[in-house]
Protein backbone atom coordinates (compact mmCIF):
# COMPACT_ATOMS: atom_id res chain seq x y z
CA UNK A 1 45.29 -45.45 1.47
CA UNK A 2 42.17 -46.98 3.15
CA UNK A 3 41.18 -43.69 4.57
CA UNK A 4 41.34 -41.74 1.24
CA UNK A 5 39.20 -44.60 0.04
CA UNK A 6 36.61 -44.13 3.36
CA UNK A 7 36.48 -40.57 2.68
CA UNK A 8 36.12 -40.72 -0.79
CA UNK A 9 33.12 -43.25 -0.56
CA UNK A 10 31.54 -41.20 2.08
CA UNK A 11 31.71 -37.89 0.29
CA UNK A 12 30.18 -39.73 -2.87
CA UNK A 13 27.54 -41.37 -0.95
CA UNK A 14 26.41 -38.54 0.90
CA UNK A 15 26.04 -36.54 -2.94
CA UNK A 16 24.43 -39.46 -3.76
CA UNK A 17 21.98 -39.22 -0.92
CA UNK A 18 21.63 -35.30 -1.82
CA UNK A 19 20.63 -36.02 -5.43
CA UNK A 20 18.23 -38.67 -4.26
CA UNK A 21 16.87 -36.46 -1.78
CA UNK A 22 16.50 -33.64 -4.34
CA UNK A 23 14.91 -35.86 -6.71
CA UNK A 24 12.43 -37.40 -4.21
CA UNK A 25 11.32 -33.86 -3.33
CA UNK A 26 10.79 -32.84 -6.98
CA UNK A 27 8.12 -35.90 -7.28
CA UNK A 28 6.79 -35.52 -3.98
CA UNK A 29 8.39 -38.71 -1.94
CA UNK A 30 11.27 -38.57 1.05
CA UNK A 31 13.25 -41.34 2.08
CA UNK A 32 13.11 -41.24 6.03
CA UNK A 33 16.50 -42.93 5.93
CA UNK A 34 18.46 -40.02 3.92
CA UNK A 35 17.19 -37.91 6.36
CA UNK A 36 20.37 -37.19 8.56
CA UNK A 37 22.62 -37.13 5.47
CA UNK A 38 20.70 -34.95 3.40
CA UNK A 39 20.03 -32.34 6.25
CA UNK A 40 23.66 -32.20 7.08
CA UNK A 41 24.17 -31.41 3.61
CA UNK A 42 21.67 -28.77 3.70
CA UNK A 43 22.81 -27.02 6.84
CA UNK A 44 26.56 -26.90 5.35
CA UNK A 45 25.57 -25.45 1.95
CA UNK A 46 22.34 -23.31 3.59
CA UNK A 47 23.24 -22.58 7.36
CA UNK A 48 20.13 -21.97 9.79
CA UNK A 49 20.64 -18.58 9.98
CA UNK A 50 20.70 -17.58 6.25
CA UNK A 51 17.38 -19.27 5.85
CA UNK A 52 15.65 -17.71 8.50
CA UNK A 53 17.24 -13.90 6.83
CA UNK A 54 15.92 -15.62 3.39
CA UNK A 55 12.30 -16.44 4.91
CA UNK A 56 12.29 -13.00 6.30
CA UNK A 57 13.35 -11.28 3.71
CA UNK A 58 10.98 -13.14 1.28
CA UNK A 59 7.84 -12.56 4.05
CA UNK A 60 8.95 -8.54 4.08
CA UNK A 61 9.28 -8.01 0.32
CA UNK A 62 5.39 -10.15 -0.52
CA UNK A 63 4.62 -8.15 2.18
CA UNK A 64 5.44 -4.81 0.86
CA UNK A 65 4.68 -5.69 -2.52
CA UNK A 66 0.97 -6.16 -0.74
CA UNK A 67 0.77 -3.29 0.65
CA UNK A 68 2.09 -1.11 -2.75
CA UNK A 69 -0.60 -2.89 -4.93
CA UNK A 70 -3.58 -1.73 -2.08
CA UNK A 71 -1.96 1.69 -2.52
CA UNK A 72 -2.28 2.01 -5.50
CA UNK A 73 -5.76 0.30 -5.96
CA UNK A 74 -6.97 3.17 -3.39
CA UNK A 75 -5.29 5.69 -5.33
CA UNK A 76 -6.96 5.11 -8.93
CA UNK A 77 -9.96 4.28 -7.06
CA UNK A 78 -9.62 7.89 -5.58
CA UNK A 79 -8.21 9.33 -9.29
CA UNK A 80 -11.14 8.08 -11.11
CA UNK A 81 -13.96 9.44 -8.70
CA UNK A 82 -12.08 12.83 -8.50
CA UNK A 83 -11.91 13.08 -12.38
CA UNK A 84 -15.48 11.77 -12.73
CA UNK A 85 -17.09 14.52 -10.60
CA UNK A 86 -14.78 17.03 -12.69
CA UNK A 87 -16.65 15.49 -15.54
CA UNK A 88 -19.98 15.80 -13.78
CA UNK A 89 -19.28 19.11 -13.14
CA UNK A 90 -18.63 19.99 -16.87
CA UNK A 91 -21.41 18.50 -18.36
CA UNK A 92 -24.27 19.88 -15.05
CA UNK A 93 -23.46 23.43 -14.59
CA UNK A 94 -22.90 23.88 -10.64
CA UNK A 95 -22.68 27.17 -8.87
CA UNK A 96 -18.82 27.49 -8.02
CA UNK A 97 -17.10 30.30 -7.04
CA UNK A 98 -13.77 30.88 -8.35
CA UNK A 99 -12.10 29.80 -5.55
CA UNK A 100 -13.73 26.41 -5.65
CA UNK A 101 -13.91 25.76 -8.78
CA UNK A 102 -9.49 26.42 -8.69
CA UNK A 103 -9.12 23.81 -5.97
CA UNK A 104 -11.87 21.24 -7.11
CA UNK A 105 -9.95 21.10 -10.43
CA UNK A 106 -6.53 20.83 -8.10
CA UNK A 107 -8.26 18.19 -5.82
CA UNK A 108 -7.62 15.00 -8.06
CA UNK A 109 -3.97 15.12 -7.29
CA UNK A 110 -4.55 15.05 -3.37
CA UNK A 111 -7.09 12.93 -4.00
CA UNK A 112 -4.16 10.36 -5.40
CA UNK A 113 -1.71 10.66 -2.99
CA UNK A 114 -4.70 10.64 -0.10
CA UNK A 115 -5.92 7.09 -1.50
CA UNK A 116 -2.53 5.64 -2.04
CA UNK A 117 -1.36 6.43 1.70
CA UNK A 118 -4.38 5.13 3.48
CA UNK A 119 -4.77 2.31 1.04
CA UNK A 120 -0.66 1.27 1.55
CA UNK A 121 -0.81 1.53 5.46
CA UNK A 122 -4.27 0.94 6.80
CA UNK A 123 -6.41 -0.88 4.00
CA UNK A 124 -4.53 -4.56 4.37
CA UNK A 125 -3.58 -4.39 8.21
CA UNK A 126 -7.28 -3.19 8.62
CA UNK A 127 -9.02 -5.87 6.50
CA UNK A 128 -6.98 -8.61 8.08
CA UNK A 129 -9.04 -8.36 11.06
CA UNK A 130 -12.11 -8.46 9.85
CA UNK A 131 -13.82 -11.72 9.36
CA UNK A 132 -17.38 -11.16 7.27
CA UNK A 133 -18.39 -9.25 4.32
CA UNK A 134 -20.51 -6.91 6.13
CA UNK A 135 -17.68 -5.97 8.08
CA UNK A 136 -15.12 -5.67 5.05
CA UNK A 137 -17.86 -3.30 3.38
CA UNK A 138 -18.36 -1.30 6.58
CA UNK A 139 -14.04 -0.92 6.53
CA UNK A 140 -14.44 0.11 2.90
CA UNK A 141 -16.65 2.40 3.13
CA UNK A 142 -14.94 3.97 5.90
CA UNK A 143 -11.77 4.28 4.00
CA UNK A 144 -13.76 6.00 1.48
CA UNK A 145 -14.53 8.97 4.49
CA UNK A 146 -11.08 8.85 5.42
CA UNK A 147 -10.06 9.58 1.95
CA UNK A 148 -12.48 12.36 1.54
CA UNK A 149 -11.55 14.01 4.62
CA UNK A 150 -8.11 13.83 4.03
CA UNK A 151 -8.12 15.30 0.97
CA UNK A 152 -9.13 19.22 2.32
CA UNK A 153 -6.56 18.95 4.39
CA UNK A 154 -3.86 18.15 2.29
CA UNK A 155 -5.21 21.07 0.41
CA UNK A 156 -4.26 22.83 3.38
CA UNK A 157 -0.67 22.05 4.02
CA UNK A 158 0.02 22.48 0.56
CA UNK A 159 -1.05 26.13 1.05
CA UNK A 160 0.27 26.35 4.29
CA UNK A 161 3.51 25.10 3.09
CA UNK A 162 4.04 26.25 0.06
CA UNK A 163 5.75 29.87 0.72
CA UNK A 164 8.74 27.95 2.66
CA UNK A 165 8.35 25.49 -0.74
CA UNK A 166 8.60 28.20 -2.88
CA UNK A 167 11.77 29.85 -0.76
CA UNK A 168 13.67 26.87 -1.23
CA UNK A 169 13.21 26.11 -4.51
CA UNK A 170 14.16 29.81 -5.78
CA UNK A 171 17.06 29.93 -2.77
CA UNK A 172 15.74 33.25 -1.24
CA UNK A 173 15.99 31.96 2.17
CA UNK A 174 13.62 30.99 4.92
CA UNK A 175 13.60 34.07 6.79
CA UNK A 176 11.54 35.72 3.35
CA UNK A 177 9.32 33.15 3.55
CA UNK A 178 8.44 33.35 7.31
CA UNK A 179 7.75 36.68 7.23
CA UNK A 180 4.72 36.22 5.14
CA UNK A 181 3.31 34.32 7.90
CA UNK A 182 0.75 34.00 9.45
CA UNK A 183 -1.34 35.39 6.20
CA UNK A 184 -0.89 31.98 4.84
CA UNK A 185 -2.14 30.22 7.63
CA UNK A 186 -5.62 31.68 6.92
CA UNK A 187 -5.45 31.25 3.19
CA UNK A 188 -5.02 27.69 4.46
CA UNK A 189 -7.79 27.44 6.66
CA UNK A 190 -10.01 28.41 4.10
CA UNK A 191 -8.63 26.61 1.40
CA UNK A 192 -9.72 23.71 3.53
CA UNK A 193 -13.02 24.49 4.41
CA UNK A 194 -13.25 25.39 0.57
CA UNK A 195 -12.83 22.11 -0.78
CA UNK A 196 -14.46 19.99 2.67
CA UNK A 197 -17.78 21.67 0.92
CA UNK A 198 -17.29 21.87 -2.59
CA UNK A 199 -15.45 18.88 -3.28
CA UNK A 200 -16.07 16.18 -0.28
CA UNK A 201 -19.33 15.93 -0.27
CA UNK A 202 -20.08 14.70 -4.23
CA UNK A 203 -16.89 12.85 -4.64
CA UNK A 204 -17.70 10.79 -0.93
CA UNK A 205 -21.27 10.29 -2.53
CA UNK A 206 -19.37 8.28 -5.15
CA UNK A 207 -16.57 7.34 -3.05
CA UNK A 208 -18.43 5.74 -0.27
CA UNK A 209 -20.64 3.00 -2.03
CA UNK A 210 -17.62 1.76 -4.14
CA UNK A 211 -15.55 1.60 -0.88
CA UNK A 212 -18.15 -0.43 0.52
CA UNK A 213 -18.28 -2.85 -2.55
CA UNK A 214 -14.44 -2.67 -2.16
CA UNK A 215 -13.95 -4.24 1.23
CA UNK A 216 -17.15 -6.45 1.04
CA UNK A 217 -15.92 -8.22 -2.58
CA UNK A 218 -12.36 -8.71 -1.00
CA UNK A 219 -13.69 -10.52 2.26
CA UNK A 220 -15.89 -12.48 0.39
CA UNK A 221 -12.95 -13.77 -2.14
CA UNK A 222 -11.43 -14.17 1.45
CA UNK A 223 -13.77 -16.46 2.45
CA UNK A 224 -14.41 -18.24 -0.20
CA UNK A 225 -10.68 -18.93 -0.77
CA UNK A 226 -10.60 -19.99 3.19
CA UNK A 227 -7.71 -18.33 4.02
């Protein structure tokens, strides 16, 4: 009988103790002497090695989350000079061929895809390494090139790739598609010379500077937040 009643009182004191605890945290004070108890409790209910998955998993998905967002920054970033030089090129009459005027009209959606993949794996693991303004706008404005010279050569995979695309969408086989090769590998190389100097050079002269503003407004927020 006296050891149900020890057990008893020491399984309500040690809730007792957790509720203080809890409370205490939620205004900011801990009682030194509920210490032991409480983190017993703790451990039981939230074992060592579920918080450490927890804290892991919580780092990875703010993490990724970071990393998305920078994406798809770059990306409209991209979009919007892409589709602003189309515009430019509506309203000022430039001397296109064909050919380049096709894939300078096509070029916005490589541009997109270009901007979110740099901007998702190099912009934040980049910029985390810098420490000054100057630097952040040199790193933007660099991103900016990459973007521009990625873009003429997505062109050119796309060509390149798109007769095994196109054999596997309609289900005629791969050995059609290879025999039309290596025809397409030229079409390809000047696809992407097509676009490196009808597209590259206006959209990176609109690119560039707001790169630059890019990466030296983010380290300065940086800086000024302290972290």
């Amino acid at each position: 009988m006296t050891h149900r009643y020890r057990s008893g009182c020491t399984l309500e004191c040690d809730s007792a103790a957790l509720l203080k605890s809890l409370r205490a945290d939620r205004i900011g004070v801990r009682d030194t002497e509920d210490t032991p108890v409480t983190d017993r409790l703790r451990s039981v209910i939230f074992p060592r090695s579920v918080q450490g998955r927890m804290v892991t998993w919580q780092q990875r998905s703010v993490t990724w989350w970071q990393d998305m967002g920078a994406g798809v920054v770059t990306a409209a970033a991209a979009l919007a000079a892409s589709l602003l030089y189309l515009l430019v090129a509506m309203v000022i009459p430039l001397r296109l061929s064909p050919d380049a005027q096709y894939w300078v009209g096509h070029a916005p959606q490589f541009a997109f895809v270009a901007g979110f993949v740099l901007g998702a794996i190099v912009w934040r693991r980049v910029m985390s390494r810098v420490s000054t303004p100057e630097q952040g706008a040199f790193v933007g404005s660099a991103m900016a090139l990459g973007i521009v010279a990625l873009v003429p050569i997505l062109a050119g995979v796309y060509v390149l790739l798109f007769p095994l695309l196109l054999s596997i969408v309609t289900g005629q086989g791969l050995h059609y598609a290879i025999q039309l090769y290596p025809e397409p590998l030229w079409t390809a190389v000047d696809v992407t010379r097509t676009v490196a100097t009808a597209w590259s050079p206006l959209v990176g002269a609109l690119l560039v500077p707001l790169g630059a503003v890019a990466g030296w407004a983010s380290q300065r927020r940086r800086r000024l937040s302290g972290h």
